[in-house]
C-alpha atoms as a PDB file:
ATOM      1  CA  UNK A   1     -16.205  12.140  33.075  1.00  0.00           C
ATOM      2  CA  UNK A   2     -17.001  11.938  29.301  1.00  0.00           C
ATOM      3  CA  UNK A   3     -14.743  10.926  26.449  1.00  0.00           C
ATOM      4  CA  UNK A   4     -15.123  10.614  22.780  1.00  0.00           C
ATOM      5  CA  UNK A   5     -14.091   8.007  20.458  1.00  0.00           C
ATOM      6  CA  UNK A   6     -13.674   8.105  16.608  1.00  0.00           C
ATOM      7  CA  UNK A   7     -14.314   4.992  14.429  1.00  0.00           C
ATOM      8  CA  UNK A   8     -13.091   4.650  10.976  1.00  0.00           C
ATOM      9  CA  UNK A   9     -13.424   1.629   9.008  1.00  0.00           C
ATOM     10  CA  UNK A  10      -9.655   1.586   8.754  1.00  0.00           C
ATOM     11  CA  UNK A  11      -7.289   0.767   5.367  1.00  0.00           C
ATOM     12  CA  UNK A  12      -5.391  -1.464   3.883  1.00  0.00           C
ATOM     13  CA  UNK A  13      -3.322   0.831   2.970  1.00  0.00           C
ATOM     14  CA  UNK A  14      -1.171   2.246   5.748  1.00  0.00           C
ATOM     15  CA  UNK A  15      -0.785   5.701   3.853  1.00  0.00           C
ATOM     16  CA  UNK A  16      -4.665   5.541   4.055  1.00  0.00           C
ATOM     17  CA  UNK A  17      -4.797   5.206   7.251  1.00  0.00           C
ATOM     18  CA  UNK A  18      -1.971   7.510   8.584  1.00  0.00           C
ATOM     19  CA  UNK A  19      -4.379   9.958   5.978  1.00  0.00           C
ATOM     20  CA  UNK A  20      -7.161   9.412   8.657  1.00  0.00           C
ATOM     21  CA  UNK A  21      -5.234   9.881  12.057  1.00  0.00           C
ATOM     22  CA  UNK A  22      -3.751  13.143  10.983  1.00  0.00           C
ATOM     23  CA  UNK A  23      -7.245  14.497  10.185  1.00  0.00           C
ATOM     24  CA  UNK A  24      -8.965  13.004  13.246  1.00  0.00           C
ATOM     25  CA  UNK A  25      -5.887  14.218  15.675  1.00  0.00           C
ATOM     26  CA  UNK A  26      -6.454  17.612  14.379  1.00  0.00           C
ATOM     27  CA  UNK A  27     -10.304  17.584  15.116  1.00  0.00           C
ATOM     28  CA  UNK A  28      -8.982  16.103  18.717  1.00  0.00           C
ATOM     29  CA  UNK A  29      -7.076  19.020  19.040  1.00  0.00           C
ATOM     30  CA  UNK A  30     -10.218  21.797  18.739  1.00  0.00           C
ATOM     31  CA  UNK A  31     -11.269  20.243  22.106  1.00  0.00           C
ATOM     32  CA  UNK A  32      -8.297  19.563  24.110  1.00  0.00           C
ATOM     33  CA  UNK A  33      -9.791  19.381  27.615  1.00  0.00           C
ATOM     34  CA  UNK A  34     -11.784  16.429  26.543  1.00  0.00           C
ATOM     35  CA  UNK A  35     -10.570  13.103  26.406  1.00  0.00           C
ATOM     36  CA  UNK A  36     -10.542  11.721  23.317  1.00  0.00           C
ATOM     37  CA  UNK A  37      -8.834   8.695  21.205  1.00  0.00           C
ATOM     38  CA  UNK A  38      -9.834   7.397  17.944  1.00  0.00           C
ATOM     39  CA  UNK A  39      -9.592   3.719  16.388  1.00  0.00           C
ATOM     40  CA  UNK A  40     -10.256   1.186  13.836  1.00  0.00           C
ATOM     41  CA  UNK A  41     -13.389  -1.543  12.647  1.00  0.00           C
ATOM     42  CA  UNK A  42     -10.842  -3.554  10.341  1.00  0.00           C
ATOM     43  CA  UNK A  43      -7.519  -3.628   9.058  1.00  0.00           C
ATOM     44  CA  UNK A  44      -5.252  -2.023  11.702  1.00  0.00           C
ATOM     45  CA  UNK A  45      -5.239  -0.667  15.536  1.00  0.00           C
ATOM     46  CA  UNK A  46      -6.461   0.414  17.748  1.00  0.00           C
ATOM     47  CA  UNK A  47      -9.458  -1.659  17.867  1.00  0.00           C
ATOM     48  CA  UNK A  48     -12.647  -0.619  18.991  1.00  0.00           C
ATOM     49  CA  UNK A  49     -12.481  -2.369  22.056  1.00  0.00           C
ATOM     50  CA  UNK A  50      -8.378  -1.077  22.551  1.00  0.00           C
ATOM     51  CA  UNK A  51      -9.521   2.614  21.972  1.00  0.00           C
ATOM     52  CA  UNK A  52     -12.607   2.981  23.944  1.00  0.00           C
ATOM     53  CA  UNK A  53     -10.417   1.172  27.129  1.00  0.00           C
ATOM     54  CA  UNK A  54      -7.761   4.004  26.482  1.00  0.00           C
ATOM     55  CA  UNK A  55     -10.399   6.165  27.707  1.00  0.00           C
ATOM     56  CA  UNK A  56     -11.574   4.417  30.552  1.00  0.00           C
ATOM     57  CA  UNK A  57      -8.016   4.080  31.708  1.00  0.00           C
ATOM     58  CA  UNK A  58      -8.004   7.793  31.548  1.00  0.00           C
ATOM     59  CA  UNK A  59     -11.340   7.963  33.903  1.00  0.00           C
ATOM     60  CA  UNK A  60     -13.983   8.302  31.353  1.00  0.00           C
ATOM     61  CA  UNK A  61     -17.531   6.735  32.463  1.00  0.00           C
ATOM     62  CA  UNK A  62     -19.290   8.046  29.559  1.00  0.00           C
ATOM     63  CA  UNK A  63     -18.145   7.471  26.429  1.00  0.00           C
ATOM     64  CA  UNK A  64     -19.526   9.070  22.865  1.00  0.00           C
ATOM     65  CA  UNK A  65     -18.365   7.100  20.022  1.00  0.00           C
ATOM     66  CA  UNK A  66     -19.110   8.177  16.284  1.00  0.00           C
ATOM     67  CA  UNK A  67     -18.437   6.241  13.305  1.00  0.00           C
ATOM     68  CA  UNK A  68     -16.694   7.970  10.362  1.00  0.00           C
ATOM     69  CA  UNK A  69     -18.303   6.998   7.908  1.00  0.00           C
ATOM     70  CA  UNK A  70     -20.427   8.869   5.152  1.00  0.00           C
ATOM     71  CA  UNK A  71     -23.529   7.317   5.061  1.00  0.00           C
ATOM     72  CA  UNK A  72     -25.451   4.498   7.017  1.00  0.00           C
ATOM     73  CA  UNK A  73     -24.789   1.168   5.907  1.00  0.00           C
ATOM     74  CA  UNK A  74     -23.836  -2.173   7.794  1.00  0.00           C
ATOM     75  CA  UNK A  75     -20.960  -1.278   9.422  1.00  0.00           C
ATOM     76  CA  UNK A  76     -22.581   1.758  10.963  1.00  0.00           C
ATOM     77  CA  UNK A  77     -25.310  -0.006  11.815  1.00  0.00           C
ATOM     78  CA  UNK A  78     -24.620  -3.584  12.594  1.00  0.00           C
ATOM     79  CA  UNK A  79     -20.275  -4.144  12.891  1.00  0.00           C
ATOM     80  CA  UNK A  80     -19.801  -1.717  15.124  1.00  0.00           C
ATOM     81  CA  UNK A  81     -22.546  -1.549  17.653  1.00  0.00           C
ATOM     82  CA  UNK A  82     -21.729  -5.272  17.780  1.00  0.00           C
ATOM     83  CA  UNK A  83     -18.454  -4.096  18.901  1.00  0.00           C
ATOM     84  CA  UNK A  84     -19.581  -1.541  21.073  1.00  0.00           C
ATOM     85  CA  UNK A  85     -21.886  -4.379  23.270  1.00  0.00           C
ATOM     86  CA  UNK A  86     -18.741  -6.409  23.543  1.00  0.00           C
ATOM     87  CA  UNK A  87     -17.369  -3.236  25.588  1.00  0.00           C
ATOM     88  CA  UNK A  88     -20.303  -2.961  27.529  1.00  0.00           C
ATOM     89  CA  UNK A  89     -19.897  -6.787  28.759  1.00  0.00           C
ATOM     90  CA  UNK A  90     -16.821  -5.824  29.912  1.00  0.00           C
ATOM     91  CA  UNK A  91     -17.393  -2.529  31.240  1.00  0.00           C
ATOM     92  CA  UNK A  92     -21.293  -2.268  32.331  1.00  0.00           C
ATOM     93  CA  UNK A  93     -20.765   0.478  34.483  1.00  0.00           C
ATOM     94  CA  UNK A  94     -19.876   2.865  31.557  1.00  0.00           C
ATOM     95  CA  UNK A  95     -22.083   4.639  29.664  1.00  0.00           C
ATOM     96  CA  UNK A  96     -21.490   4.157  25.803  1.00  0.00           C
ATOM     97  CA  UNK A  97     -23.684   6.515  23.634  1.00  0.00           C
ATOM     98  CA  UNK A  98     -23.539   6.177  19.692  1.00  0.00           C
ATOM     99  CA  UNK A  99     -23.671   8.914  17.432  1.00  0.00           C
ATOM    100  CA  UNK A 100     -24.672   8.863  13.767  1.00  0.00           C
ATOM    101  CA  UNK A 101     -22.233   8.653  10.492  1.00  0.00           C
ATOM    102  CA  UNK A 102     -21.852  11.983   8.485  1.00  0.00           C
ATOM    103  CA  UNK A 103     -25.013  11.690   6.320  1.00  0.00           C
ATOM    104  CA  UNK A 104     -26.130  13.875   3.682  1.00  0.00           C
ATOM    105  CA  UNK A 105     -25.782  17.494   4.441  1.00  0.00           C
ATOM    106  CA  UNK A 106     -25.122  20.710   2.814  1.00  0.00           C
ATOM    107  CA  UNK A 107     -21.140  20.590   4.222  1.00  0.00           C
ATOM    108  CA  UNK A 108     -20.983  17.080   2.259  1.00  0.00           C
ATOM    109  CA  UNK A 109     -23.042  18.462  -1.060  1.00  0.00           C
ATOM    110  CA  UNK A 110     -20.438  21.547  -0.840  1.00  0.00           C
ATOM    111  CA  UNK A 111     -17.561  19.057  -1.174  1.00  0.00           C
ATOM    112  CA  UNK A 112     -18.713  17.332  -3.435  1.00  0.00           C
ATOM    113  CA  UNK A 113     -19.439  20.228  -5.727  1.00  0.00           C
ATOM    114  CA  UNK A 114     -15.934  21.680  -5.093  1.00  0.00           C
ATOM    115  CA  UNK A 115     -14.172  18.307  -6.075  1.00  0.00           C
ATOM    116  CA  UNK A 116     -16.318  18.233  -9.520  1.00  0.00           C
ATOM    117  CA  UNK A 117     -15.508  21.871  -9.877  1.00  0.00           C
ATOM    118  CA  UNK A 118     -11.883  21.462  -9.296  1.00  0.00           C
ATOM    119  CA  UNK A 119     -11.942  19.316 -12.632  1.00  0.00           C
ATOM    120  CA  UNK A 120     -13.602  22.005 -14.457  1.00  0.00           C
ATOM    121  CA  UNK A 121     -17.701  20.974 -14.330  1.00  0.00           C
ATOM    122  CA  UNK A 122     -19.608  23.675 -14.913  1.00  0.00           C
ATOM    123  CA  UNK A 123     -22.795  22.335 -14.007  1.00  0.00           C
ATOM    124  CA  UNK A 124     -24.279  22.969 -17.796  1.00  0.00           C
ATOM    125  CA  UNK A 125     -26.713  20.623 -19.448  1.00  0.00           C
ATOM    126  CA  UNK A 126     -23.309  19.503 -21.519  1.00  0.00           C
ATOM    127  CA  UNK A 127     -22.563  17.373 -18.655  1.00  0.00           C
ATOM    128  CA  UNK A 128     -23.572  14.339 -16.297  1.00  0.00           C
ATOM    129  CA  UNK A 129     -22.374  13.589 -12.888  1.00  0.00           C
ATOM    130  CA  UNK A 130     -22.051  10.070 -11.725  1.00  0.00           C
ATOM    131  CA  UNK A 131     -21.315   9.384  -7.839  1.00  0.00           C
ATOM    132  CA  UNK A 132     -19.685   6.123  -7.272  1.00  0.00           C
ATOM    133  CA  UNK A 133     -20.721   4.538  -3.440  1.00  0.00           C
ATOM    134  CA  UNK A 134     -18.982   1.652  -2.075  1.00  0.00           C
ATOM    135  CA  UNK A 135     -22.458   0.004  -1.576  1.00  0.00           C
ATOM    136  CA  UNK A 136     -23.762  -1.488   0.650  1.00  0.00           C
ATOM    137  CA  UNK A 137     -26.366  -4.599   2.096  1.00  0.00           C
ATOM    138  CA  UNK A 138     -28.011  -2.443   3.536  1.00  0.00           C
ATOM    139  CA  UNK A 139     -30.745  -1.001   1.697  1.00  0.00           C
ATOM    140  CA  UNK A 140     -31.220   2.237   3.796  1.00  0.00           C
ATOM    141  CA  UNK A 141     -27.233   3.130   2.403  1.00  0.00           C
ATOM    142  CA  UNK A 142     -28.947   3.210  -1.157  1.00  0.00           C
ATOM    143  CA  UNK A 143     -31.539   5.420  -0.181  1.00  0.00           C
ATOM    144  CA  UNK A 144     -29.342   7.971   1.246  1.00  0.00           C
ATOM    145  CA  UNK A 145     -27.116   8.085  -1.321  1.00  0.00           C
ATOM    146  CA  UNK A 146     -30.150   8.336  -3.840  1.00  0.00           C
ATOM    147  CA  UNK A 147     -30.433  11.395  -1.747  1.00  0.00           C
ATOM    148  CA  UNK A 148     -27.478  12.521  -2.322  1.00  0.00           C
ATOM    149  CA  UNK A 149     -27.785  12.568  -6.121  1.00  0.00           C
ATOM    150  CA  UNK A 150     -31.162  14.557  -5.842  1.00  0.00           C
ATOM    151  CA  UNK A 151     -29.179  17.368  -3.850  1.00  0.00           C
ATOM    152  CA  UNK A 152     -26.815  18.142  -5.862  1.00  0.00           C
ATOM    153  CA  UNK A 153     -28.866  17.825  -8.939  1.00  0.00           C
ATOM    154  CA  UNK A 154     -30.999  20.248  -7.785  1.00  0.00           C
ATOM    155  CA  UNK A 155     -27.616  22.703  -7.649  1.00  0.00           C
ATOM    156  CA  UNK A 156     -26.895  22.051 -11.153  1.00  0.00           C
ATOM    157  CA  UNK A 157     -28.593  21.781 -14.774  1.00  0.00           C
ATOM    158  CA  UNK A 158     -26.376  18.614 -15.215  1.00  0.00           C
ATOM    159  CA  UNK A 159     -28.020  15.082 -14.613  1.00  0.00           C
ATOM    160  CA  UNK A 160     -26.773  13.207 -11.894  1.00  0.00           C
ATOM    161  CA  UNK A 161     -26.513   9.671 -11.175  1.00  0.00           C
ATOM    162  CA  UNK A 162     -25.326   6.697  -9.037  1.00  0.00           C
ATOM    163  CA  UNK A 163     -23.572   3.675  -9.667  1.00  0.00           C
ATOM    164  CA  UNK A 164     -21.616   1.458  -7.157  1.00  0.00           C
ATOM    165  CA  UNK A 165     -17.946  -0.571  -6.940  1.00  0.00           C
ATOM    166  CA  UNK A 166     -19.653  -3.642  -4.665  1.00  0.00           C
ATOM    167  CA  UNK A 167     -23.222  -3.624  -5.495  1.00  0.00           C
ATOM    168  CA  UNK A 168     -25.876  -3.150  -8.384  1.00  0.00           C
ATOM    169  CA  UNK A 169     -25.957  -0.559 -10.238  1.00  0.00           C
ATOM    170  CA  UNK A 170     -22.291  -1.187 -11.235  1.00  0.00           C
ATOM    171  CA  UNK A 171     -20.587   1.896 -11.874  1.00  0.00           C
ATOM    172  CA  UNK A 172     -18.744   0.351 -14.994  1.00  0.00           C
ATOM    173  CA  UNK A 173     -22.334  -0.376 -16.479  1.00  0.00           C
ATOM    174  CA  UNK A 174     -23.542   2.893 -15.936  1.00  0.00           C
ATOM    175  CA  UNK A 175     -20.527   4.315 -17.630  1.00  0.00           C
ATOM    176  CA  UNK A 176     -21.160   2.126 -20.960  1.00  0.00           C
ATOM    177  CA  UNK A 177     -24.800   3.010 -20.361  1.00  0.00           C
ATOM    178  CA  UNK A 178     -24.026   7.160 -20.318  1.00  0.00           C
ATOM    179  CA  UNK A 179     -25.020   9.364 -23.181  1.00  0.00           C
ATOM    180  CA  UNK A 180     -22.517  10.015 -25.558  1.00  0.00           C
ATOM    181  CA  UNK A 181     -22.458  13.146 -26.283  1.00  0.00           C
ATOM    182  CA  UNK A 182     -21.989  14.776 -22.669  1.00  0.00           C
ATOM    183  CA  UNK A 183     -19.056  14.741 -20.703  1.00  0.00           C
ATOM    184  CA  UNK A 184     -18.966  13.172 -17.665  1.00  0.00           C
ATOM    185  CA  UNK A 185     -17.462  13.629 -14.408  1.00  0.00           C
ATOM    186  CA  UNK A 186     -17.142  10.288 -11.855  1.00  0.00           C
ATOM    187  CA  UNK A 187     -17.187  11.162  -8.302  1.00  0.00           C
ATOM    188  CA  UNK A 188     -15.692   8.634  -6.046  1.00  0.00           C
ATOM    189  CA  UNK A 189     -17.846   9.118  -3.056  1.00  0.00           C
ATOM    190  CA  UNK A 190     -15.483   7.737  -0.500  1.00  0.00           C
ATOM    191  CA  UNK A 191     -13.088   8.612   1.889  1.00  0.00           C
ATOM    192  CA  UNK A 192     -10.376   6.339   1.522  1.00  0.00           C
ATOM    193  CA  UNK A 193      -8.250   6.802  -1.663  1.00  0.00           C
ATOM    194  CA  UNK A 194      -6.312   4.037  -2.742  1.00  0.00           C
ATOM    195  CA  UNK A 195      -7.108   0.665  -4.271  1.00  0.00           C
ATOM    196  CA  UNK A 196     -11.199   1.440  -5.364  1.00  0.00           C
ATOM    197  CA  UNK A 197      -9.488   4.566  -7.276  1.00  0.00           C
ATOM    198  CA  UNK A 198      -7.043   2.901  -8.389  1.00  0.00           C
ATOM    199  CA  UNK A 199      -9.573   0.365 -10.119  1.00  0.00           C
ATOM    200  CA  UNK A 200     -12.203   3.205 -11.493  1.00  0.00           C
ATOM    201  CA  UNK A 201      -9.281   4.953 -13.738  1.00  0.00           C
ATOM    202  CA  UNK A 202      -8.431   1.627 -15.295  1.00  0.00           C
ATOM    203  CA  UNK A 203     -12.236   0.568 -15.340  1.00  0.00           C
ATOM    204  CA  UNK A 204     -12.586   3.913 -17.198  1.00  0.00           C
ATOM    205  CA  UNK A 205      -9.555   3.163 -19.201  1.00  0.00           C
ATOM    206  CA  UNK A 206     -10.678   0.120 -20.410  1.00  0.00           C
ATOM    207  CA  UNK A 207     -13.990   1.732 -21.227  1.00  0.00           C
ATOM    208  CA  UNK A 208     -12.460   4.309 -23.312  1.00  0.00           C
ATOM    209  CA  UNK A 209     -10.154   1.598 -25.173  1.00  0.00           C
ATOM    210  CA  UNK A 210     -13.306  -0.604 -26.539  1.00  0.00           C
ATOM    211  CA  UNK A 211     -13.804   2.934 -28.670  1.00  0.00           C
ATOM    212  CA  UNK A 212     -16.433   4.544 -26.324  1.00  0.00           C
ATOM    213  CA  UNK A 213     -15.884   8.322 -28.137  1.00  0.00           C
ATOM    214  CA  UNK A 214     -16.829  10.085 -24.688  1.00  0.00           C
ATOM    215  CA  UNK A 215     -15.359  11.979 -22.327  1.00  0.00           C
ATOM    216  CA  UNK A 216     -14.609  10.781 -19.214  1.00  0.00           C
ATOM    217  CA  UNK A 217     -13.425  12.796 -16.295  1.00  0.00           C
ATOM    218  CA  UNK A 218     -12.341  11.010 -12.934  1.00  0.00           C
ATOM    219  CA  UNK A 219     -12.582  13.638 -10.068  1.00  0.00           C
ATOM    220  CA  UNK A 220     -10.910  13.346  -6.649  1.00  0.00           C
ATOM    221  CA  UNK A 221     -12.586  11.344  -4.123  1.00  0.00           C
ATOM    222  CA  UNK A 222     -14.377  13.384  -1.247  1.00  0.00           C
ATOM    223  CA  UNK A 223     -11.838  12.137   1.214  1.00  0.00           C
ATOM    224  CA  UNK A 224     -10.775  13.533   4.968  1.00  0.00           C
ATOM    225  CA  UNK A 225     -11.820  17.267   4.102  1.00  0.00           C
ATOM    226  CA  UNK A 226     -11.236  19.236   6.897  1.00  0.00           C
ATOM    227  CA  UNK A 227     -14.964  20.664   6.823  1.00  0.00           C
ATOM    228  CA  UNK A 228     -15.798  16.818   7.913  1.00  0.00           C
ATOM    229  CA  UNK A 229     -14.611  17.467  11.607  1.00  0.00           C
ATOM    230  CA  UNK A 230     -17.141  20.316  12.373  1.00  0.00           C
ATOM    231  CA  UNK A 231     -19.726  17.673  11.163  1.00  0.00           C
ATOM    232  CA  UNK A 232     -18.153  14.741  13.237  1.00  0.00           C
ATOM    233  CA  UNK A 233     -18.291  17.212  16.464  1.00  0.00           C
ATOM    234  CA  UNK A 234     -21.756  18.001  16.009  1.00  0.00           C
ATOM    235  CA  UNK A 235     -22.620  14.205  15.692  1.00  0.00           C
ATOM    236  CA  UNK A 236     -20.920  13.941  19.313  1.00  0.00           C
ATOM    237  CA  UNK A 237     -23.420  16.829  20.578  1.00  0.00           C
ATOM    238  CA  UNK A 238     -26.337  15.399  18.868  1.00  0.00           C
ATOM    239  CA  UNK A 239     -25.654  11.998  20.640  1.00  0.00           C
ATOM    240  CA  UNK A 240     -25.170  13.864  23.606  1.00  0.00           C
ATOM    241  CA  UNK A 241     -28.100  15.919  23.726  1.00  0.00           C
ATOM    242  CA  UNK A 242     -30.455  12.791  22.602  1.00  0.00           C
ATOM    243  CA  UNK A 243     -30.208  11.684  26.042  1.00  0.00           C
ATOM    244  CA  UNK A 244     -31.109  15.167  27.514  1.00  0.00           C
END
């Protein structure tokens, strides 16, 4: 019998994470004759190893898990597999198959367009865009993201650019390092809200205060859209069907 299982990298925050278990409960429901449970990397329960058991409890012997997470990075690539062959230690006789993080698609360049244009961006030379990542160690994160930027600038006559909270380019530099005379609109590229925003407005604040005369727009991060669970469902058949 096959199950699914949902990672998230899980909050600090528990409105954050009770955020993420009412969107992933409602892309459980679309497909309720499967089983299905959904846990955590970090920060809260159930665990990777607590969730994935839930299912075997239930009968599963094949078991699809797929990280929620935008891009590739460590934890999709190293944290939780290294999680995942705990489970198989303990449970060799069922199959665990591992699907891939959202990526960089035309559903995630849509949402990102729509939370720029929900601040008013027209898309006009007048303006810049500058996505703000997480970061990462790992340098195959950067590269997606890099291809990220291109996609959308190739939607708009606005530059776009990339700057991160953990890693260089630092966001804050490439704020100081922006051009004046165009208005620009920061993009938290993440899915959490909480702290990281929380930080950007009074990084931006700060910015502002030293005299920068610019204009500095802070747009809503891309969060748990509810376009994100058609994409997390079709990373559960591609995992599937890679097999096939």
């Amino acid at each position: 019998m096959e199950a699914t299982v949902f990672i998230s990298h899980g909050s600090r925050s528990e409105h954050g994470n009770k955020v993420f278990i009412s969107f992933i409960e409602k892309v459980i429901s679309t497909e309720p004759s499967t089983i299905a449970a959904y846990g955590f990397l970090e920060n809260t329960k159930p665990t990777i190893l607590e969730s994935v058991e839930s299912c075997i409890l239930k009968g599963a012997s094949s078991i699809t898990v797929v990280p929620v997470l935008l891009l590739p990075g460590i934890h999709a690539n190293v944290d939780i597999p290294e999680e995942l062959a705990k489970v198989s230690l303990k449970y060799p006789e069922v199959k665990i198959l591992y699907g891939d993080p959202l990526g960089v698609n035309e559903t995630i360049i849509q949402i990102v367009l729509d939370r720029l244009k929900d601040q008013g961006f027209s898309g006009s030379k007048s303006e810049s865009v500058l996505l703000v990542g997480h970061g990462s160690r790992d340098p195959l994160a950067a590269t997606e993201f890099e291809k990220l930027a291109f996609r959308v600038q190739e939607k708009v006559l606005s530059k776009v650019e990339t700057g991160y909270i953990t890693t260089q380019p630092f966001y804050g530099e490439k704020l100081l390092a922006s051009e004046v005379d165009k208005k620009m609109y920061v993009l938290p590229f993440l899915l959490y809200t909480g702290g990281f925003t929380v930080k950007m407005e009074e990084t931006i604040n700060s910015i502002l205060l030293q005299g920068q005369e610019r204009e500095v727009v802070l747009c809503e991060p891309v969060g748990f859209d509810d376009r994100l669970g058609g994409l997390l469902l079709q990373r559960v058949d591609d995992a599937r069907e890679r097999l096939t």
